[in-house]
N, C-alpha and C. Protein backbone atom coordinates (compact mmCIF):
# COMPACT_ATOMS: atom_id res chain seq x y z
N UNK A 1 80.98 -42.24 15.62
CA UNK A 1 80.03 -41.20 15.33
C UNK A 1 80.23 -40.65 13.92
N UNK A 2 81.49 -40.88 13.47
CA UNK A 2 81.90 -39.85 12.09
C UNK A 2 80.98 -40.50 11.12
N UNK A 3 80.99 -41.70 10.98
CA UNK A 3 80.50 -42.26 9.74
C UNK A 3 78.51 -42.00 9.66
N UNK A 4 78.28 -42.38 11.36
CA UNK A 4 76.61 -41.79 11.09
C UNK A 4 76.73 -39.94 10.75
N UNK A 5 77.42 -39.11 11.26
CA UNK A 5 77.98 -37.75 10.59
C UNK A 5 77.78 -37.74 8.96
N UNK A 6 78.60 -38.69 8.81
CA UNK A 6 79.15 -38.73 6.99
C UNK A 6 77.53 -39.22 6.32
N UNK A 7 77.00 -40.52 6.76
CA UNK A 7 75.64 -40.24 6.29
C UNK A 7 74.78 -39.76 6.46
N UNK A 8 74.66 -38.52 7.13
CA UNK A 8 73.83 -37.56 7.53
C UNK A 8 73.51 -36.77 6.43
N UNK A 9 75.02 -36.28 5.79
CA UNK A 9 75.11 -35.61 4.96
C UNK A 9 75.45 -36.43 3.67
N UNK A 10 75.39 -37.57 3.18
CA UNK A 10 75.87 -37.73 2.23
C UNK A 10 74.51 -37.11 0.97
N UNK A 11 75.03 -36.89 0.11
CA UNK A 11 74.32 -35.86 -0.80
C UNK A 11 73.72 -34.59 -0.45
N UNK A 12 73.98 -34.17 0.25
CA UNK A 12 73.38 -32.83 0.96
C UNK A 12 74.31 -31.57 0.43
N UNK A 13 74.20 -30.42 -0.10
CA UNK A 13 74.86 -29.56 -0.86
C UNK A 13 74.99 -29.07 0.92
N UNK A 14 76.65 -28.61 1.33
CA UNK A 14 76.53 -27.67 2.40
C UNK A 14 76.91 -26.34 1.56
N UNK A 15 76.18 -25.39 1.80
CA UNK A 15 76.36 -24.36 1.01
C UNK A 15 76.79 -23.25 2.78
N UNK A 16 76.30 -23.03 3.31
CA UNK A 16 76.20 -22.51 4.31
C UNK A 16 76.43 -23.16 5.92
N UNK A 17 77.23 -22.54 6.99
CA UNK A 17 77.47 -23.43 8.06
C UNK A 17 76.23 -23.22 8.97
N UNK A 18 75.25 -22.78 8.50
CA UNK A 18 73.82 -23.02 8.93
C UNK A 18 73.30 -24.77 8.38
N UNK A 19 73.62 -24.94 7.21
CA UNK A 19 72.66 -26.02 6.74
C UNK A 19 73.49 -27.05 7.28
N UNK A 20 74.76 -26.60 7.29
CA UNK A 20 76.01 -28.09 7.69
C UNK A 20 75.41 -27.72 9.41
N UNK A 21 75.25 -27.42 9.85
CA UNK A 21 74.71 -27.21 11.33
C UNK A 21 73.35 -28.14 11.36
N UNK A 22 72.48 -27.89 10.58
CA UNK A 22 71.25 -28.39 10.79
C UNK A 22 71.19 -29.88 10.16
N UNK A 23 72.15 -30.13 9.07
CA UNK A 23 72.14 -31.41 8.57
C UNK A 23 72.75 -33.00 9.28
N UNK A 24 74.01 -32.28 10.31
CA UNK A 24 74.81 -32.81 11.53
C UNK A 24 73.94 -33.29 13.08
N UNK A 25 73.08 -31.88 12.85
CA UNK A 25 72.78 -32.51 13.94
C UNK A 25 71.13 -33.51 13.88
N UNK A 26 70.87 -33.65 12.73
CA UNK A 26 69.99 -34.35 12.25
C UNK A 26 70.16 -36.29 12.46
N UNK A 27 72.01 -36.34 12.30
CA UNK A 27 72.16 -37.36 12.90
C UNK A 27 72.24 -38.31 14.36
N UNK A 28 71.71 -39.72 13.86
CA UNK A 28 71.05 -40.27 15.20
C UNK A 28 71.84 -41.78 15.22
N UNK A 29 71.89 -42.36 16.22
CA UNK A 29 72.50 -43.83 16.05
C UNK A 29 71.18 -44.79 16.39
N UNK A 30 71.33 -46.10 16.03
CA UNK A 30 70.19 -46.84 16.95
C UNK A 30 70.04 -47.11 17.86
N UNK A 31 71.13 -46.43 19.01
CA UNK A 31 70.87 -46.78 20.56
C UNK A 31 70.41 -45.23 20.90
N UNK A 32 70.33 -44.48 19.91
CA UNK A 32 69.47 -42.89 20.40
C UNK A 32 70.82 -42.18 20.75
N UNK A 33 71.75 -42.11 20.10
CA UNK A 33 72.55 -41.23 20.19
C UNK A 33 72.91 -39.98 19.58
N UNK A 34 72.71 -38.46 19.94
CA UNK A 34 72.38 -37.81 19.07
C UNK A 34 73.86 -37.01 19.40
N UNK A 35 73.68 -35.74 18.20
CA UNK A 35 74.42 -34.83 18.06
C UNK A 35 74.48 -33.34 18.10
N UNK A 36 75.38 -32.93 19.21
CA UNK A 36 74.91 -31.52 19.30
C UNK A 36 76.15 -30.67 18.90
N UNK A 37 75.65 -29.64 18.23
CA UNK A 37 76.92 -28.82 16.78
C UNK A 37 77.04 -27.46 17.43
N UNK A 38 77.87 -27.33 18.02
CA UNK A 38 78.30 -25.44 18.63
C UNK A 38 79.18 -24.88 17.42
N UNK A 39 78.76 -23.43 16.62
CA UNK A 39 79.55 -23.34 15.73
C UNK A 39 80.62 -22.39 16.84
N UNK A 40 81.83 -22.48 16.29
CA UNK A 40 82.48 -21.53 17.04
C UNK A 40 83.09 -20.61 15.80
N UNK A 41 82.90 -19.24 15.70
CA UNK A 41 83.07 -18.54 14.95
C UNK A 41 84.13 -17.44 15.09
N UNK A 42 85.03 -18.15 15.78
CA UNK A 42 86.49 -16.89 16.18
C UNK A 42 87.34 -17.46 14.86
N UNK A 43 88.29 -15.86 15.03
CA UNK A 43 89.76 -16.12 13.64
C UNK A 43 90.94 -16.34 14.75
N UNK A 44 90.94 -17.87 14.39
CA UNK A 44 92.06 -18.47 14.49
C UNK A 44 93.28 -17.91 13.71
N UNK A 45 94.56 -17.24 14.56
CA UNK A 45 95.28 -17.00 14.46
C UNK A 45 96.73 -17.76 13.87
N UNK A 46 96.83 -18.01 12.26
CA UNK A 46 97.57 -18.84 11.57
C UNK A 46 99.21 -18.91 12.19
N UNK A 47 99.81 -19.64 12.59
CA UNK A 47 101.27 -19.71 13.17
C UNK A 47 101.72 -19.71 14.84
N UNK A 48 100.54 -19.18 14.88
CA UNK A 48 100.65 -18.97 16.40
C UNK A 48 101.15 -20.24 17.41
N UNK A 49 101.83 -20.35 18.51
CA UNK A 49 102.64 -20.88 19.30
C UNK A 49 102.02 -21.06 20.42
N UNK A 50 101.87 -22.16 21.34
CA UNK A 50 101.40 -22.63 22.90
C UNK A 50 102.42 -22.39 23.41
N UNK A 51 102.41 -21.95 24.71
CA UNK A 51 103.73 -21.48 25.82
C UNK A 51 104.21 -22.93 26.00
N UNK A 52 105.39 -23.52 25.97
CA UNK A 52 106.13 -24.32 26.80
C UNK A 52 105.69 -25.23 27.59
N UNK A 53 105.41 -24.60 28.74
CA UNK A 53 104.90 -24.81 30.05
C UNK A 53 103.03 -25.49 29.87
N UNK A 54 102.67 -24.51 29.12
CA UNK A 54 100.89 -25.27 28.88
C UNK A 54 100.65 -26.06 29.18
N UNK A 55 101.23 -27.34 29.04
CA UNK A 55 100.97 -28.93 28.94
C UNK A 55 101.14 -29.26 30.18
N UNK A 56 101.91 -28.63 31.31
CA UNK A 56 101.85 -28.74 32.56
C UNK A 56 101.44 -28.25 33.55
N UNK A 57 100.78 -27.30 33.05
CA UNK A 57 99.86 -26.35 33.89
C UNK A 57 98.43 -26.38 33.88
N UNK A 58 98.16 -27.65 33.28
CA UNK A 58 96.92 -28.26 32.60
C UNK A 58 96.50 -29.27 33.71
N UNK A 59 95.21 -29.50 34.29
CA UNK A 59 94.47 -30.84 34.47
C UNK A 59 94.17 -31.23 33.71
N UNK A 60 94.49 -32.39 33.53
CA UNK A 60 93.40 -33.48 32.35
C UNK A 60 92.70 -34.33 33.25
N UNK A 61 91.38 -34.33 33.08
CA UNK A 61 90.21 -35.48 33.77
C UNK A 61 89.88 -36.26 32.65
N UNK A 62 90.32 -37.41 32.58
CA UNK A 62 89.91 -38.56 31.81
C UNK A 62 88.24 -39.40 32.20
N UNK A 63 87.60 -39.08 30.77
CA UNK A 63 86.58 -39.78 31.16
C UNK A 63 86.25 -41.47 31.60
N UNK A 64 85.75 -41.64 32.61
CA UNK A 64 85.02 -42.80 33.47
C UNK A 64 85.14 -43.98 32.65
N UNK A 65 84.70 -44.08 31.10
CA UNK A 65 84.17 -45.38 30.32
C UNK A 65 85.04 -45.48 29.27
N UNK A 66 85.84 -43.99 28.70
CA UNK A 66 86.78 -44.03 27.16
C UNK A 66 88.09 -43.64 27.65
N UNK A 67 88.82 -43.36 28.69
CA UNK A 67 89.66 -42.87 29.08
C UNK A 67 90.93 -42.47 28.05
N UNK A 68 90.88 -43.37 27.03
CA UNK A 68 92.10 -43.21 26.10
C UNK A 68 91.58 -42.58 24.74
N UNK A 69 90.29 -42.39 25.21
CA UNK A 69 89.44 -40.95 23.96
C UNK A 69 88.92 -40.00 23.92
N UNK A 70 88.87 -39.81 25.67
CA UNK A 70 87.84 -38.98 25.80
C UNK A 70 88.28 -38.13 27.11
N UNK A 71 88.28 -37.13 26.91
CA UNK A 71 89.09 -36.46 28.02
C UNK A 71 88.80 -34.68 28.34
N UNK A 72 89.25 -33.93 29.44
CA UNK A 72 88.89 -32.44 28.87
C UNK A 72 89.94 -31.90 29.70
N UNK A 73 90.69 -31.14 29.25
CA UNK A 73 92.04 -30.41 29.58
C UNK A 73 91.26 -29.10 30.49
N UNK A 74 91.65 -29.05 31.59
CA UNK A 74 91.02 -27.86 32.73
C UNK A 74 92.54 -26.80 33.02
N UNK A 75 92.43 -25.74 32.26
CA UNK A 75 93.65 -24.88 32.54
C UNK A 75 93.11 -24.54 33.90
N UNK A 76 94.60 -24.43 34.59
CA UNK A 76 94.82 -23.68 35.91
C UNK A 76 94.75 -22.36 36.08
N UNK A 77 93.83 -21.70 36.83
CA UNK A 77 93.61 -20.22 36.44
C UNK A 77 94.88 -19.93 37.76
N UNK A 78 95.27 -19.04 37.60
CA UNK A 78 96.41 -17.88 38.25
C UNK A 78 95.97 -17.25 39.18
């Protein structure tokens, strides 16, 4: 996907994460594969540390067809 990404935008000034939003998801593949762009706009907290334990208190569901790419970590709620 990166490289149809990369020519999405190649020559495109991103001045704003509006236009890099609208220019991203402009990209398409030839089997109709498109792209959908969630900005997430929180301040990431520089240094900050994962508990220990995290990594085991985690489900991971591996997807059906990419299993070794594609995956989504389901924390265990308490």
């Amino acid at each position: 996907m990166f490289p149809h990404v990369r020519r999405a935008c190649k020559g495109v000034s991103l001045e704003t994460i509006e236009t890099a939003k609208h220019d991203i998801e402009k990209t398409e593949t030839t089997t109709s594969l498109n792209v959908v762009v969630r900005i997430m706009d929180k301040v990431y907290e520089t240094g900050r540390k994962y508990a220990g334990d995290s990594k085991t208190m985690m489900t991971i569901k591996f997807d059906r067809h990419l299993p070794t790419w594609n995956y989504t970590a389901i924390p265990d709620t308490i």
